[in-house]
PDB file of N, CA and C in Angstrom:
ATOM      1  N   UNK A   1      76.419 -56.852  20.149  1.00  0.00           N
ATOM      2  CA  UNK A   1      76.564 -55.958  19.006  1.00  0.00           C
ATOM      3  C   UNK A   1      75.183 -55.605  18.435  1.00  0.00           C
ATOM      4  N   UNK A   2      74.209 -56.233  18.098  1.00  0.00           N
ATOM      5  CA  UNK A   2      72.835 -56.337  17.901  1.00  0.00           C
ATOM      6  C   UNK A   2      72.694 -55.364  18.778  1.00  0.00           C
ATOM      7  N   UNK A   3      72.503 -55.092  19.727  1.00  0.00           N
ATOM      8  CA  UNK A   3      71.811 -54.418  20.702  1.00  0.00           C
ATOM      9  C   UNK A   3      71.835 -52.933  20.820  1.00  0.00           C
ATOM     10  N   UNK A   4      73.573 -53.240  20.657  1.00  0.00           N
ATOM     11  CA  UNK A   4      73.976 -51.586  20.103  1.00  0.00           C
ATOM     12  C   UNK A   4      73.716 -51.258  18.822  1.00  0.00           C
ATOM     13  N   UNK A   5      73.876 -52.300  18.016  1.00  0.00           N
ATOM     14  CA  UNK A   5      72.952 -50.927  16.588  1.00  0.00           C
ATOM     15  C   UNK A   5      71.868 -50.749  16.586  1.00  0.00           C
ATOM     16  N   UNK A   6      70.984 -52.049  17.710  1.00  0.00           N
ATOM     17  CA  UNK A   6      69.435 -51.270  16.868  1.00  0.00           C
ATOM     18  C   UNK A   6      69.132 -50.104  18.147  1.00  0.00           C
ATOM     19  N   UNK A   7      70.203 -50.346  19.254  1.00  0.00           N
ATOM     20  CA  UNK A   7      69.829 -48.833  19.952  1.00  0.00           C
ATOM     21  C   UNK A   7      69.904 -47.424  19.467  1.00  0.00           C
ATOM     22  N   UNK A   8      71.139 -47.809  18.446  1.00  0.00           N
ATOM     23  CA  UNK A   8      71.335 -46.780  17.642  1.00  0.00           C
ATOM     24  C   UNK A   8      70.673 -46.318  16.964  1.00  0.00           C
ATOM     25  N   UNK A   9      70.142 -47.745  16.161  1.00  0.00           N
ATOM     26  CA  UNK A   9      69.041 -46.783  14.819  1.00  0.00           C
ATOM     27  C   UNK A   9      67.957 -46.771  15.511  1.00  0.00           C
ATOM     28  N   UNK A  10      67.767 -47.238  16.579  1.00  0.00           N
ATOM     29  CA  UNK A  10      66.417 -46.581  17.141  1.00  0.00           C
ATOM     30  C   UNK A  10      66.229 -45.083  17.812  1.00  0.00           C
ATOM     31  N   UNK A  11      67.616 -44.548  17.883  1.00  0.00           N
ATOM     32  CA  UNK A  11      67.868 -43.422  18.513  1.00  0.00           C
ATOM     33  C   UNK A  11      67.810 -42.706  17.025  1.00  0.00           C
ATOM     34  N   UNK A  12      68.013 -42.819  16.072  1.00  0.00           N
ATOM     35  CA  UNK A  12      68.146 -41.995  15.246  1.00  0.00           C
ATOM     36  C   UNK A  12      66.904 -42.023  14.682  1.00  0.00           C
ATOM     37  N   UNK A  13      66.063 -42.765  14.690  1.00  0.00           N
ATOM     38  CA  UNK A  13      64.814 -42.711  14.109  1.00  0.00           C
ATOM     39  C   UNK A  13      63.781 -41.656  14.720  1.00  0.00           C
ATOM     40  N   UNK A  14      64.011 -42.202  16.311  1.00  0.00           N
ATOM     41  CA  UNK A  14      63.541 -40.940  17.154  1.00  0.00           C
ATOM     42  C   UNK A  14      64.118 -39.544  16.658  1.00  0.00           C
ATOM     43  N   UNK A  15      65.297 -39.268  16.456  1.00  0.00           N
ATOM     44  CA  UNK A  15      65.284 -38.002  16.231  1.00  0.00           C
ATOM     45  C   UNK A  15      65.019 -37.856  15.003  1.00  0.00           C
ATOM     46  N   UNK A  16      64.781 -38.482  14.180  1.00  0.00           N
ATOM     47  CA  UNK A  16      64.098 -38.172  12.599  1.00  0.00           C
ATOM     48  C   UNK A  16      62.963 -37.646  12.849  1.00  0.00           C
ATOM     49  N   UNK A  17      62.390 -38.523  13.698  1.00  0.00           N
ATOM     50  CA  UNK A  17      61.082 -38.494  13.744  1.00  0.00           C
ATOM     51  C   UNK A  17      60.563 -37.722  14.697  1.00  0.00           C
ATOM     52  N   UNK A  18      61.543 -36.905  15.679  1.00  0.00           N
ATOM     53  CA  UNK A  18      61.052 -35.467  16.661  1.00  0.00           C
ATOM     54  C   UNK A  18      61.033 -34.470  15.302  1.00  0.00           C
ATOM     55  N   UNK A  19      62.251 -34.639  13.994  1.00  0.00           N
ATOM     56  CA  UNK A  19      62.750 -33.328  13.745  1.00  0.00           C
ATOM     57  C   UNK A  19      61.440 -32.568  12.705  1.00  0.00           C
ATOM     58  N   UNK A  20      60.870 -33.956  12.497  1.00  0.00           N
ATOM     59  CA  UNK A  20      59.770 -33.779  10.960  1.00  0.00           C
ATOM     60  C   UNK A  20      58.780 -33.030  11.661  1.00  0.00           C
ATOM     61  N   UNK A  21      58.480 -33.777  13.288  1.00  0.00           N
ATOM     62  CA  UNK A  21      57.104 -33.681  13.931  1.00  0.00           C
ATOM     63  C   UNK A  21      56.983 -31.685  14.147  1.00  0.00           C
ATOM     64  N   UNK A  22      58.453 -31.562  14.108  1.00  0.00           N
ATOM     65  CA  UNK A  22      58.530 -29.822  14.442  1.00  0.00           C
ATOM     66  C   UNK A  22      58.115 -29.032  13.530  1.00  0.00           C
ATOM     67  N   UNK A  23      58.145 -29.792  12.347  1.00  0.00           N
ATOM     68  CA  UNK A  23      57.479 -28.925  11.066  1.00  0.00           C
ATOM     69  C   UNK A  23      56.204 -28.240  10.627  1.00  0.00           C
ATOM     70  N   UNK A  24      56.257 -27.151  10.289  1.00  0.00           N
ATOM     71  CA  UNK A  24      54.573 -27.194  10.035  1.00  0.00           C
ATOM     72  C   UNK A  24      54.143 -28.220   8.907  1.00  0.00           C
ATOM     73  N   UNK A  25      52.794 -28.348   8.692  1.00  0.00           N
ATOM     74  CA  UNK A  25      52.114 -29.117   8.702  1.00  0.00           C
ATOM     75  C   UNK A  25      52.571 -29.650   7.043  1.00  0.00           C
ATOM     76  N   UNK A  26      52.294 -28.209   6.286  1.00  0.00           N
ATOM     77  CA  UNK A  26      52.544 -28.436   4.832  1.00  0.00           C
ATOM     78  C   UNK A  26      53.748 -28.764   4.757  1.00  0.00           C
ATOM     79  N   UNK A  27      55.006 -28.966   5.216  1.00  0.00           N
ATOM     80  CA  UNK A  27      56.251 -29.577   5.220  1.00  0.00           C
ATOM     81  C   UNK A  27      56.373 -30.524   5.497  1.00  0.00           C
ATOM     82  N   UNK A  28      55.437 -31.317   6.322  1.00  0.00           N
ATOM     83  CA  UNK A  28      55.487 -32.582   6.437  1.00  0.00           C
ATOM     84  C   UNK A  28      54.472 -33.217   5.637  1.00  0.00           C
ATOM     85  N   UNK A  29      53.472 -32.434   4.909  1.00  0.00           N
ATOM     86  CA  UNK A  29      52.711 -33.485   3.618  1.00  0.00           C
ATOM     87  C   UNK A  29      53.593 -33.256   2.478  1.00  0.00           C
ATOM     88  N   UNK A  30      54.636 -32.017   2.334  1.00  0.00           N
ATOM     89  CA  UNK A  30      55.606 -32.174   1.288  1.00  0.00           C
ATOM     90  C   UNK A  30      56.943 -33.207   1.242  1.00  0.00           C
ATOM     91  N   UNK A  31      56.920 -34.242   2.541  1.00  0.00           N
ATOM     92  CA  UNK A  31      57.974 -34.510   3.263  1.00  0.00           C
ATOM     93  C   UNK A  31      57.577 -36.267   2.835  1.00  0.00           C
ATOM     94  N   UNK A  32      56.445 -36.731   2.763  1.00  0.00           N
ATOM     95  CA  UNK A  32      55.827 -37.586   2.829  1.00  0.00           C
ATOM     96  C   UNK A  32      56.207 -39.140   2.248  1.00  0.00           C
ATOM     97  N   UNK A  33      56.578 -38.714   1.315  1.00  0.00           N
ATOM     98  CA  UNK A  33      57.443 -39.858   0.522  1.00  0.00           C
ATOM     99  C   UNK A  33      58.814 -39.814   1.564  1.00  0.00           C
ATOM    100  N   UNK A  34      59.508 -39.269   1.643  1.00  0.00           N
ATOM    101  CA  UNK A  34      60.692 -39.206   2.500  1.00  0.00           C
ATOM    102  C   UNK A  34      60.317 -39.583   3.578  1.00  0.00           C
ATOM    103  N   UNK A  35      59.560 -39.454   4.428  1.00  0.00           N
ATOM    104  CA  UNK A  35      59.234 -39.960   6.083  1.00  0.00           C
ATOM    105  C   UNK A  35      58.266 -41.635   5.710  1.00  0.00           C
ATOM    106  N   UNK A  36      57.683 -42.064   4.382  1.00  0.00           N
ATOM    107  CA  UNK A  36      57.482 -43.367   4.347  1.00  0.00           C
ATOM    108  C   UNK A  36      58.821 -44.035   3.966  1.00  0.00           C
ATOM    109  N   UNK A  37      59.676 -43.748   3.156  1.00  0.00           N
ATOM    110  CA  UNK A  37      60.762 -44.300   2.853  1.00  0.00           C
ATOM    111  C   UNK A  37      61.338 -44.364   3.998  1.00  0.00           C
ATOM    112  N   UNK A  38      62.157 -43.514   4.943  1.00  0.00           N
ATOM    113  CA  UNK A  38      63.162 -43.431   6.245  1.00  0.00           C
ATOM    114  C   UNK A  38      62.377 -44.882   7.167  1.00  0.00           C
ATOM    115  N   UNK A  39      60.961 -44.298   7.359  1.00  0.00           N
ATOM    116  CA  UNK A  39      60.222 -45.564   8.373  1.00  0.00           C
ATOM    117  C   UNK A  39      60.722 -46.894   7.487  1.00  0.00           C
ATOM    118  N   UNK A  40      60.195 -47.007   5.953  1.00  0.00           N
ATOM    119  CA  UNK A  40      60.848 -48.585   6.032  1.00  0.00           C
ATOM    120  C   UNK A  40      61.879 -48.870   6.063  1.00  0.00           C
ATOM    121  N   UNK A  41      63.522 -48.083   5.887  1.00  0.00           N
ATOM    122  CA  UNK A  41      64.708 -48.544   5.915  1.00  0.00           C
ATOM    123  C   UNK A  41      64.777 -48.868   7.604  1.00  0.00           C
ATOM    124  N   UNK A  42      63.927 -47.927   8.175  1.00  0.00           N
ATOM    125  CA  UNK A  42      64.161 -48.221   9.721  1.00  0.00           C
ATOM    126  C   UNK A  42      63.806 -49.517  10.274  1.00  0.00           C
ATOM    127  N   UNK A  43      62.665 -50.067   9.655  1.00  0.00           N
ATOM    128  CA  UNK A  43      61.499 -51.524  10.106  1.00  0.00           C
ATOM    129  C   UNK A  43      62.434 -52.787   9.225  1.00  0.00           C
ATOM    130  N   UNK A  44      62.750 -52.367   8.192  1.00  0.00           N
ATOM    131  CA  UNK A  44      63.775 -53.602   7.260  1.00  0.00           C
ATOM    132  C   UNK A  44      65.095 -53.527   8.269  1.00  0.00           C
ATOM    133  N   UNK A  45      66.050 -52.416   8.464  1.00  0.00           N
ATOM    134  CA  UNK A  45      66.954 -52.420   9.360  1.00  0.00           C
ATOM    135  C   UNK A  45      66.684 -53.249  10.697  1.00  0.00           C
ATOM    136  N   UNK A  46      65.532 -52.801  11.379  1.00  0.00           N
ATOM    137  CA  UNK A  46      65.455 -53.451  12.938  1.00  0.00           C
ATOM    138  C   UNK A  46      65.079 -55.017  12.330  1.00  0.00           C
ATOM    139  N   UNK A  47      64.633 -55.277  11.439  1.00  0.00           N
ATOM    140  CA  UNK A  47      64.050 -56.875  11.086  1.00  0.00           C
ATOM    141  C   UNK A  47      65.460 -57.249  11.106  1.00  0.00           C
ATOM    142  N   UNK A  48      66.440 -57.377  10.237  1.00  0.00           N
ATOM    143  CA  UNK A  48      67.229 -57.463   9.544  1.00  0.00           C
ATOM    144  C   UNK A  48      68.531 -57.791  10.711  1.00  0.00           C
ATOM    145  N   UNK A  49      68.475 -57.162  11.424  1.00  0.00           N
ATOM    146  CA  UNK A  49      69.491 -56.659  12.420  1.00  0.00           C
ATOM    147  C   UNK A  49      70.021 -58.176  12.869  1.00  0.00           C
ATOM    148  N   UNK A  50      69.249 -59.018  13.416  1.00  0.00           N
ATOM    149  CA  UNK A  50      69.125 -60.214  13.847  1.00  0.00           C
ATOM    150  C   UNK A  50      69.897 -61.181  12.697  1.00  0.00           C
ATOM    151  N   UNK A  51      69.570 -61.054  11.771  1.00  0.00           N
ATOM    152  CA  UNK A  51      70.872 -61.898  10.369  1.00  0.00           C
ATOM    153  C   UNK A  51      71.835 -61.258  10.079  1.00  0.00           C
ATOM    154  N   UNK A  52      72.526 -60.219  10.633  1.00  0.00           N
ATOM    155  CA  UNK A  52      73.803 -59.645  10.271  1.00  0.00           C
ATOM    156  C   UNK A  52      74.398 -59.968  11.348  1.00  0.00           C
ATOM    157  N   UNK A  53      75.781 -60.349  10.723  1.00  0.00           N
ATOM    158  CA  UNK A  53      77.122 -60.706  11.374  1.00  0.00           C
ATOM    159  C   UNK A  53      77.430 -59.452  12.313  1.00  0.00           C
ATOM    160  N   UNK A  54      78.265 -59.825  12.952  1.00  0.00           N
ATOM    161  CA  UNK A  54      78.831 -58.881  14.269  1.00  0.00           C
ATOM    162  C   UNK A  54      79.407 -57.506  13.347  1.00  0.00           C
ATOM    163  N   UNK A  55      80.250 -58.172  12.502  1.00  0.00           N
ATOM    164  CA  UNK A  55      81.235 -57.375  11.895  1.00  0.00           C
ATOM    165  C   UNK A  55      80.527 -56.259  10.917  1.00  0.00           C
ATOM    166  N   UNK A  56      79.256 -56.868  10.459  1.00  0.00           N
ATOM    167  CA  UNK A  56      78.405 -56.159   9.633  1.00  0.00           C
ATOM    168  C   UNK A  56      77.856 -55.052  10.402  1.00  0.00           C
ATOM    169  N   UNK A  57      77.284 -55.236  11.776  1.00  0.00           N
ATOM    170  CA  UNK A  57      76.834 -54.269  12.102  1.00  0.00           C
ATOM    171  C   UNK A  57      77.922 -54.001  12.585  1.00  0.00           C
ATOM    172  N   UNK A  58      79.232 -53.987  13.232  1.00  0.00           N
ATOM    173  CA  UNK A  58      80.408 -53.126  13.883  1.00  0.00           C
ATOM    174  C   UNK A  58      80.547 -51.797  12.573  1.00  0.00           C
ATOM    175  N   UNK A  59      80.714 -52.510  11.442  1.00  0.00           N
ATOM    176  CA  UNK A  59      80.796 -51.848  10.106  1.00  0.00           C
ATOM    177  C   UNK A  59      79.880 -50.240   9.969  1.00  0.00           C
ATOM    178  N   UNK A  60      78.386 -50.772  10.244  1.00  0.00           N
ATOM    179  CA  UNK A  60      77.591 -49.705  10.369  1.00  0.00           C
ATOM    180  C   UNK A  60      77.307 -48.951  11.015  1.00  0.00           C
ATOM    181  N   UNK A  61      77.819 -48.951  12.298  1.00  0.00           N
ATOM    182  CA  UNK A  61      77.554 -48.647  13.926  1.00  0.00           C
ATOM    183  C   UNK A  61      78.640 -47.003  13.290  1.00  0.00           C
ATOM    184  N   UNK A  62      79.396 -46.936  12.709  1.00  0.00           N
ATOM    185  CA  UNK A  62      79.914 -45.512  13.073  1.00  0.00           C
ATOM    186  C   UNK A  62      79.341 -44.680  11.807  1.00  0.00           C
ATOM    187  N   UNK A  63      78.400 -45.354  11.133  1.00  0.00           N
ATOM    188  CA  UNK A  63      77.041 -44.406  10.233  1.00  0.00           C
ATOM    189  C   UNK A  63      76.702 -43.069  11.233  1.00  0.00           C
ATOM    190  N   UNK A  64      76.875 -41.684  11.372  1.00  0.00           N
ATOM    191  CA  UNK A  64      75.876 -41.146  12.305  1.00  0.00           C
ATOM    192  C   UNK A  64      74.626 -41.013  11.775  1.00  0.00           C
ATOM    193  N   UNK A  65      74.219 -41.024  10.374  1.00  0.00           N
ATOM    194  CA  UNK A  65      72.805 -41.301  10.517  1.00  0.00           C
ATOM    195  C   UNK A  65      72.453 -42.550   8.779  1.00  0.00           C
ATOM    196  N   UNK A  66      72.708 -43.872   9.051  1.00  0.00           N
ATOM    197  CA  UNK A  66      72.624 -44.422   8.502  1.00  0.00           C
ATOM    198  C   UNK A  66      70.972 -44.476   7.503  1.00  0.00           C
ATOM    199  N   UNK A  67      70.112 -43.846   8.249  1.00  0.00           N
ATOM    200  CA  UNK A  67      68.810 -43.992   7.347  1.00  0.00           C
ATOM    201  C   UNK A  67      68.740 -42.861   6.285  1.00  0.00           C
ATOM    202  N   UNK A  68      69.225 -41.605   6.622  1.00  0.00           N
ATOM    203  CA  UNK A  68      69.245 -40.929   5.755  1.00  0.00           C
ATOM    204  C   UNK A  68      70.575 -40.978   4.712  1.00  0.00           C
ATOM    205  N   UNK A  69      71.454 -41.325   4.821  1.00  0.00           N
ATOM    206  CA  UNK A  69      72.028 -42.114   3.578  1.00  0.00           C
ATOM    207  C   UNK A  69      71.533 -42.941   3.007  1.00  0.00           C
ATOM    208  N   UNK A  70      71.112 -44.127   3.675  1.00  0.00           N
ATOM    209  CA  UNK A  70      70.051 -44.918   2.798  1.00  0.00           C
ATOM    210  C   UNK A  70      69.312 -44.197   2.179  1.00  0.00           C
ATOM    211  N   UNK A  71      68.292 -43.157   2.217  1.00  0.00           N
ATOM    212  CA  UNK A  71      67.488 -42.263   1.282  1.00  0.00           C
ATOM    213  C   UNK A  71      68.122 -41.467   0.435  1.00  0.00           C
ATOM    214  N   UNK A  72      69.197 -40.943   0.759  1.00  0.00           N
ATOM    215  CA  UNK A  72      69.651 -40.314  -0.408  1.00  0.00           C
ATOM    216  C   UNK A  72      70.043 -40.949  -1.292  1.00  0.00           C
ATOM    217  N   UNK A  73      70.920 -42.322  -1.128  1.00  0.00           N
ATOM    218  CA  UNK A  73      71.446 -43.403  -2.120  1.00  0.00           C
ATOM    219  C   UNK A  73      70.262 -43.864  -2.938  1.00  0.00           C
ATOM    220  N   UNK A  74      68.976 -44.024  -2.047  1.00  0.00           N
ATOM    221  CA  UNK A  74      68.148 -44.331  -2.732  1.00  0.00           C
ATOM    222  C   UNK A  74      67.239 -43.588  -4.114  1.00  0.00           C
ATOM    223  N   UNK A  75      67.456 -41.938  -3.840  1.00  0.00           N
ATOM    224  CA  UNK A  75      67.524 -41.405  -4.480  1.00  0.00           C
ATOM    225  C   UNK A  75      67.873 -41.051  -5.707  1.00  0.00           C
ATOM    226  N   UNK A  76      69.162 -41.867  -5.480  1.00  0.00           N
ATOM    227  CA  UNK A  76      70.172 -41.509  -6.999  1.00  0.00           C
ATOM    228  C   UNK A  76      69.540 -43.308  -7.989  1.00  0.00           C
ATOM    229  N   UNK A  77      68.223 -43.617  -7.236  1.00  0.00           N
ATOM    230  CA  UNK A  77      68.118 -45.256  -8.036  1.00  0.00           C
ATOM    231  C   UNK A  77      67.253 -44.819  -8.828  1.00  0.00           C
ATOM    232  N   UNK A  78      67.201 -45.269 -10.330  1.00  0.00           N
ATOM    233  CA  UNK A  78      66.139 -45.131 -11.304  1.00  0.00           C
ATOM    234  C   UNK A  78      64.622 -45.869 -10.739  1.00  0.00           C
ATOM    235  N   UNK A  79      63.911 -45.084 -10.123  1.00  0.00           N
ATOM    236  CA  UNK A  79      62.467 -46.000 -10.047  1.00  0.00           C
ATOM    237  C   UNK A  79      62.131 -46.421 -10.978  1.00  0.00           C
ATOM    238  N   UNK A  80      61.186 -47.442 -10.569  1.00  0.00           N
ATOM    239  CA  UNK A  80      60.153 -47.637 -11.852  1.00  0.00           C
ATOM    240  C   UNK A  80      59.043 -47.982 -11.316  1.00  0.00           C
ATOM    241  N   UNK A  81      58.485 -47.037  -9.895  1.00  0.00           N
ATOM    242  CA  UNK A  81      57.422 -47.539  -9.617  1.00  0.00           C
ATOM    243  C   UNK A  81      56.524 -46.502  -9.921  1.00  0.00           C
ATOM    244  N   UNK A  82      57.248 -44.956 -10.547  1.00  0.00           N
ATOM    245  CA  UNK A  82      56.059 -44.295 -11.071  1.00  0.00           C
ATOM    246  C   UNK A  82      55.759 -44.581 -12.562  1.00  0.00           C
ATOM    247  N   UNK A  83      56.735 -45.509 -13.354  1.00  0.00           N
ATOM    248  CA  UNK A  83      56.523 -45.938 -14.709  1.00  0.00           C
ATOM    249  C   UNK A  83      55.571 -47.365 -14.334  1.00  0.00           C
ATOM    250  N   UNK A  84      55.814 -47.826 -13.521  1.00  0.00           N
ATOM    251  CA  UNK A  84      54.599 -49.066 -13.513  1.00  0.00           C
ATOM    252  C   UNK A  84      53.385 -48.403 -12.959  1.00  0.00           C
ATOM    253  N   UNK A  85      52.934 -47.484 -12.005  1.00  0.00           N
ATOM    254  CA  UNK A  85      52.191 -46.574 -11.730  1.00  0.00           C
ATOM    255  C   UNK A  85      51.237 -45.632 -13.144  1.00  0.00           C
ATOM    256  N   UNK A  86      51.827 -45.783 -14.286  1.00  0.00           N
ATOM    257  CA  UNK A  86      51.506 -44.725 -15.139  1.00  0.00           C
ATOM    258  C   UNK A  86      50.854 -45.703 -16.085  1.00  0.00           C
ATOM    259  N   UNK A  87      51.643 -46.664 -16.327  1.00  0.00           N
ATOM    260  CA  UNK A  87      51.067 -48.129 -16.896  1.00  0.00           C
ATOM    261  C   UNK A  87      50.168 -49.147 -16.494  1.00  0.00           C
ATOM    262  N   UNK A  88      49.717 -48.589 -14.823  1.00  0.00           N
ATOM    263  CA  UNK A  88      48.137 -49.432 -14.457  1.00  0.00           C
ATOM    264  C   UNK A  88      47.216 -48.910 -14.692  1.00  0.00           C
ATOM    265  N   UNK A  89      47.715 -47.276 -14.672  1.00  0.00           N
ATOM    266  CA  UNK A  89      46.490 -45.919 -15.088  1.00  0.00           C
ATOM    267  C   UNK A  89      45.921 -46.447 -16.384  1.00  0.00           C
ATOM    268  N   UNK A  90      46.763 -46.440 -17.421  1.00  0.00           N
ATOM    269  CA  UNK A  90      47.020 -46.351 -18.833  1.00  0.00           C
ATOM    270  C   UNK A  90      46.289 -47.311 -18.928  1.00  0.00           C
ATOM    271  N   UNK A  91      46.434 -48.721 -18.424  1.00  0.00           N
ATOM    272  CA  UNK A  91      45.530 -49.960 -18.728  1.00  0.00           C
ATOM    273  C   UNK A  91      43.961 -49.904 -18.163  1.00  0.00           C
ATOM    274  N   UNK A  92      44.160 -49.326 -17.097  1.00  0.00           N
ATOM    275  CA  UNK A  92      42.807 -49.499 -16.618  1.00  0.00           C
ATOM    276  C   UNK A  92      41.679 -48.382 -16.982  1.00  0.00           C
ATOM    277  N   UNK A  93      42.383 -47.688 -17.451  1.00  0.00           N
ATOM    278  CA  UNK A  93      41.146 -46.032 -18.073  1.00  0.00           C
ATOM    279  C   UNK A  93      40.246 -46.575 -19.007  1.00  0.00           C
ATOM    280  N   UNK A  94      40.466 -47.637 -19.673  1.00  0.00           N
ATOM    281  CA  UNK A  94      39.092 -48.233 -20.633  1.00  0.00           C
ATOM    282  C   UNK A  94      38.272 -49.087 -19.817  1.00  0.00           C
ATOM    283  N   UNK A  95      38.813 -49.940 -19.263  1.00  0.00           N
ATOM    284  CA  UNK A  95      37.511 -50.878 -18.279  1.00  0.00           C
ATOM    285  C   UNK A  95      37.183 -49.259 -17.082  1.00  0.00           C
ATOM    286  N   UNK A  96      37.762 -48.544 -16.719  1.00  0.00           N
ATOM    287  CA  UNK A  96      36.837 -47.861 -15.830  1.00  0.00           C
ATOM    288  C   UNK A  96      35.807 -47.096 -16.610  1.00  0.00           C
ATOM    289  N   UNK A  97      36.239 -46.642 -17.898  1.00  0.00           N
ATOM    290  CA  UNK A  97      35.514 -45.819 -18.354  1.00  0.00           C
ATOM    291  C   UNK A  97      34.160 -46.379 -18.880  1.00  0.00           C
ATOM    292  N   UNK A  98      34.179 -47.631 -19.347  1.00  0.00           N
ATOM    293  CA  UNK A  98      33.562 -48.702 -19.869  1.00  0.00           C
ATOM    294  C   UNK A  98      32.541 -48.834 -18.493  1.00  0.00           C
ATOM    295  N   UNK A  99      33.044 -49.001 -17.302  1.00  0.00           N
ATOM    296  CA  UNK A  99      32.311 -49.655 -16.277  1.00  0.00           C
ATOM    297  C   UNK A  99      31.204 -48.488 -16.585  1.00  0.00           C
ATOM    298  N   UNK A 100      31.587 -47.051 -16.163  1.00  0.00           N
ATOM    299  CA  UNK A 100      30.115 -46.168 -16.037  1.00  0.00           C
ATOM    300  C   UNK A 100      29.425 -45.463 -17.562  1.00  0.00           C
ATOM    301  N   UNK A 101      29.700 -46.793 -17.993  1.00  0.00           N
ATOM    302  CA  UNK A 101      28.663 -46.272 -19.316  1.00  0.00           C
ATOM    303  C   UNK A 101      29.655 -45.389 -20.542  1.00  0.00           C
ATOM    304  N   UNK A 102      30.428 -44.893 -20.461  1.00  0.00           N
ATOM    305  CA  UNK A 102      31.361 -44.182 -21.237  1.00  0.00           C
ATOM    306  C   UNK A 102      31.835 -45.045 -22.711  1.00  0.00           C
ATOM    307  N   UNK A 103      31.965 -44.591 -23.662  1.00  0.00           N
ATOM    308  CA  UNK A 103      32.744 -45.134 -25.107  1.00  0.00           C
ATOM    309  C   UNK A 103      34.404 -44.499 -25.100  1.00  0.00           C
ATOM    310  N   UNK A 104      35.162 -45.752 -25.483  1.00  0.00           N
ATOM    311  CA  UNK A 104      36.657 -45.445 -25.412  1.00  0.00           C
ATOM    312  C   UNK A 104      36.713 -45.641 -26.831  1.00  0.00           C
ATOM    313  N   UNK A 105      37.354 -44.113 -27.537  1.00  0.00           N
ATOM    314  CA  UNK A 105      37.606 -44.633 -28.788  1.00  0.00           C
ATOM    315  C   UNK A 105      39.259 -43.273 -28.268  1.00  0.00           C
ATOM    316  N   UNK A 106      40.611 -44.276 -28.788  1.00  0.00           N
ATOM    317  CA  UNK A 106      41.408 -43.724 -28.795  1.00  0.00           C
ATOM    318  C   UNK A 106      41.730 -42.514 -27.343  1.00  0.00           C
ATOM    319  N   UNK A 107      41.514 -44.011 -26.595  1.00  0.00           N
ATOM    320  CA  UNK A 107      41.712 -43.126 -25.276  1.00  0.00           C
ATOM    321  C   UNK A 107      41.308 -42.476 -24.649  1.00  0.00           C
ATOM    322  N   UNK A 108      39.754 -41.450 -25.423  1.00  0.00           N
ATOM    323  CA  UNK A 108      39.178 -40.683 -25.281  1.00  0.00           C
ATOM    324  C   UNK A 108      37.996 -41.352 -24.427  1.00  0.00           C
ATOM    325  N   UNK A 109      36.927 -40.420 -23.513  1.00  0.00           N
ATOM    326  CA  UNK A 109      36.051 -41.144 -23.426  1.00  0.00           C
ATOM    327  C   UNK A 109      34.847 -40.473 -24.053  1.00  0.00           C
ATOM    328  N   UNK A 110      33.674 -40.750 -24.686  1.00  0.00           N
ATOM    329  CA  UNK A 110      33.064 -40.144 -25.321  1.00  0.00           C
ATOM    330  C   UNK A 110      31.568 -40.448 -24.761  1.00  0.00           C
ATOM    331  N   UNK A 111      30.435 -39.975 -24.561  1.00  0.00           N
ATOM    332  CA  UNK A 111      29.293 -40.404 -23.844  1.00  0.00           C
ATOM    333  C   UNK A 111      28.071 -39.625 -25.137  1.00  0.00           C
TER     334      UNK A 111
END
């Protein structure tokens, strides 16, 4: 059973990954977040594959394209990695500004 799903999702990854390669160029740097996300559900899936029960993968095996559901589901999840992203900025703009000589008064930098 193993064998057949990860043939599967390895077949589907391939064709993810012919369909992007057909794109021009700016569609695939607009694509970018989506083709890093698909690759890791694909690399967690093939890891993963090996601790799921028979029945688990029998379960998933009639997905026709199980990674891109995973992305869209993932989609509908509240991130918070561009709110923790906005909050390392936010912290670190005074020690950078500080590092090259700059004055932080109220966020600002002032020289």
């Amino acid at each position: 059973m193993k064998e057949r799903f990860l043939e599967k999702l390895y077949g589907e990854y391939q064709a993810y990954k012919a369909s992007v390669l057909s794109c021009p160029n700016a569609e695939i740097f607009n694509r970018c977040y989506e083709i890093d996300a698909i690759t890791n559900f694909y690399e967690i899936l093939a890891e993963k594959a090996g601790e799921l029960s028979d029945g688990v993968l029998e379960a998933l095996l009639p997905h026709r394209y199980i990674l891109s559901e995973l992305y869209d589901l993932w989609l509908e999840k509240k991130d918070s990695c561009y709110t923790e992203m906005k909050k390392h900025v936010e912290d670190e703009i005074d020690g950078l500004v500080k590092k090259h000589g700059g004055d932080v008064t109220d966020g600002k930098q002032h020289q």
